[in-house]
Structure formats: C-alpha cells, structure tokens
Protein backbone atom coordinates (compact mmCIF):
# COMPACT_ATOMS: atom_id res chain seq x y z
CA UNK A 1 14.69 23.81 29.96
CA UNK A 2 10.92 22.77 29.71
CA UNK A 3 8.45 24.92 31.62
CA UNK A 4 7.76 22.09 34.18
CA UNK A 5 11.45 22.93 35.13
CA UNK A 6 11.05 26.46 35.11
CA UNK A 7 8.37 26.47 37.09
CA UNK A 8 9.95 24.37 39.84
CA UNK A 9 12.84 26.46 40.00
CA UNK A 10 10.25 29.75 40.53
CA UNK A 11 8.55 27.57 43.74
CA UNK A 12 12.54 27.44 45.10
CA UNK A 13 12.23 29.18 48.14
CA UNK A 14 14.92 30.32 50.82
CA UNK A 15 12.74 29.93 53.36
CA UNK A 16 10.69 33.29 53.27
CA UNK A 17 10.18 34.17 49.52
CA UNK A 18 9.97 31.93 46.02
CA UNK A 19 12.31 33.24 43.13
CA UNK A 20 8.59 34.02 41.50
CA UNK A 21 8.16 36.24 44.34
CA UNK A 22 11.56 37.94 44.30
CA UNK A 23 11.58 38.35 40.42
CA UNK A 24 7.91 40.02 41.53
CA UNK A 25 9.52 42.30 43.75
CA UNK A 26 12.36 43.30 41.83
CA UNK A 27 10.13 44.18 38.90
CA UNK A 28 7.45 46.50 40.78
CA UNK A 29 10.52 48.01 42.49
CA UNK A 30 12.12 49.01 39.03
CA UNK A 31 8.82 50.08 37.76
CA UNK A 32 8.49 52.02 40.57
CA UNK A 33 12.48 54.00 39.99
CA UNK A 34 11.13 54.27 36.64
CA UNK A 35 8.03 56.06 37.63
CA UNK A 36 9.72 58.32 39.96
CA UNK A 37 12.54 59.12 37.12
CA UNK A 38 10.34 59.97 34.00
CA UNK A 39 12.93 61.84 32.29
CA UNK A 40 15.52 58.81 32.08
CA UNK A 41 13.00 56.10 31.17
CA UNK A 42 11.31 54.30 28.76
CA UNK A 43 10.21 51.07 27.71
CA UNK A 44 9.49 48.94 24.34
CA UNK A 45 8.09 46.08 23.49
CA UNK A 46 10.88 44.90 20.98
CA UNK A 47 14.58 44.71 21.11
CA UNK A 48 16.45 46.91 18.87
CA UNK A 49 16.65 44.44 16.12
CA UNK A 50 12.52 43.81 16.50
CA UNK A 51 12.61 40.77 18.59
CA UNK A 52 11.04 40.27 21.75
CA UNK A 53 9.83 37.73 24.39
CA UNK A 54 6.64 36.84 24.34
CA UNK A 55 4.90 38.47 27.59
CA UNK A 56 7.78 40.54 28.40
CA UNK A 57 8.56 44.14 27.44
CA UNK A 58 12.08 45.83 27.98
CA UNK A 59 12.08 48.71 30.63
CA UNK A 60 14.99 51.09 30.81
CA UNK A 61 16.48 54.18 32.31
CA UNK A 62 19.87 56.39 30.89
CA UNK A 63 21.47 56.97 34.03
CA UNK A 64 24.04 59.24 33.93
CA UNK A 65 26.19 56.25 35.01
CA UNK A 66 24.84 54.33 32.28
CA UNK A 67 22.16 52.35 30.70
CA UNK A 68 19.87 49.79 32.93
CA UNK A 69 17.34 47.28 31.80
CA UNK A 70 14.91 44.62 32.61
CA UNK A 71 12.65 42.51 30.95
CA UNK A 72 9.63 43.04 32.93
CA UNK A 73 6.05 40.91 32.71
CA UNK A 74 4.15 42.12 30.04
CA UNK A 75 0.95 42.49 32.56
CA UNK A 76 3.21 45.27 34.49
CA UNK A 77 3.26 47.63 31.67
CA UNK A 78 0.02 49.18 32.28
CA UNK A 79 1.17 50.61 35.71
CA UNK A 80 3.44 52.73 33.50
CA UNK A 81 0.65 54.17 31.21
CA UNK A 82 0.18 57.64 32.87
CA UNK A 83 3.50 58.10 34.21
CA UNK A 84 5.27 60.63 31.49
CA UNK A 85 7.72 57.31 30.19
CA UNK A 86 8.57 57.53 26.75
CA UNK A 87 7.18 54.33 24.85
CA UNK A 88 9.57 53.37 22.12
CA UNK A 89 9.02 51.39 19.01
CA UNK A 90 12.06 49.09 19.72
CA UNK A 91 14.42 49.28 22.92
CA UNK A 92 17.62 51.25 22.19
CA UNK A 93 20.77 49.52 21.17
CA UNK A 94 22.01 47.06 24.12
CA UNK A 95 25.24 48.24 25.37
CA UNK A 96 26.31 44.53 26.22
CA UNK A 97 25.78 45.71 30.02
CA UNK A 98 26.05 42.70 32.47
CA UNK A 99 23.90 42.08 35.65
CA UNK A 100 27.44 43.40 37.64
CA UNK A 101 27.06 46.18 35.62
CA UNK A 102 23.76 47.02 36.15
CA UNK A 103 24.57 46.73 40.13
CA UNK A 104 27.49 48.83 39.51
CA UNK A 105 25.66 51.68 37.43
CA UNK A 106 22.87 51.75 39.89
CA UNK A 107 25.41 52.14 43.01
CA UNK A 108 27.28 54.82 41.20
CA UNK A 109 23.87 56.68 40.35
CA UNK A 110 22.29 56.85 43.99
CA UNK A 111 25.38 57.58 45.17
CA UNK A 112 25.75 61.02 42.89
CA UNK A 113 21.42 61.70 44.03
C-alpha cells in the first residue's frame, strides 16, 4: 500500500472520529495503563530479533493474564520518561498473541483488579 493510500484510509471517518484519531486515542490510553502499572511495563525500541519500525517503539505490559503490546508513535515515548517503565534494549520474545488475544487478556486482567 503506498502512503497516499494509507493516509486516506487514516481520514476514514465514522462520522465523529478518523482512524488517525482513534489509533491516537488508543495509544495515549495504553500509555496511560502503562503509566499507572509501572511494575508490568516496559517498552523498546527494537523487536526481539533487533528490528523495528521506523517511528514506532513497542510498549508492553506482563499481565498476569498475559503479555500485551502495541506499537506506539515514536513521538509518544517521551510521556513515558519519568514514569518508573523499564526501557529495554529489544522487546521481549513475541508470544504470537493476536489482537483477540490482547482483548481477551485485558478483559481477564481488569476483571481479577
């Protein structure tokens, strides 16, 4: 996909928000779990095996339900800098978790807090 039609598809709106601004929201809201759950976060730059996406940094949390993570926009990780999150040299081995799974692990976690 070129980034003419990536950048269309951000602009798709449903009538009150763009995908851009979802993705937005979804990212500060993550950031923000992650700030309010130290001890079960971190982030990295790099995948495990040293690659990454260019303006995008991995953030994650070990839930006791499992492993989450997002790429996030590399101008976001500065809101984590004083917020006790261990910063890791590469991203802990992917689990081969699934969006679903994500959803699932999160339910499963709030409901057990």
């Amino acid at each position: 996909m070129s980034n003419k039609n990536a950048e269309d598809i951000g602009n798709v709106s449903d009538g009150y928000h763009t995908f851009n601004e979802l993705y937005e929201h979804r990212s500060l809201l993550f950031i923000g779990l992650m700030k309010g759950n130290p001890g079960v976060s971190w982030r990295a730059i790099s995948h495990e095996d040293k690659t990454n996406y260019p303006g995008w940094f991995v953030g994650g949390m070990n839930l006791s339900t499992g492993t989450i993570t997002y790429h996030l926009p590399i101008d976001m990780w500065g809101i984590l800098d004083d917020s006790h999150i261990e910063t890791l040299l590469v991203a802990p081995a992917w689990d081969g978790h699934s969006s679903t799974d994500v959803i699932k692990r999160l339910k499963e976690w709030l409901c057990l807090h």
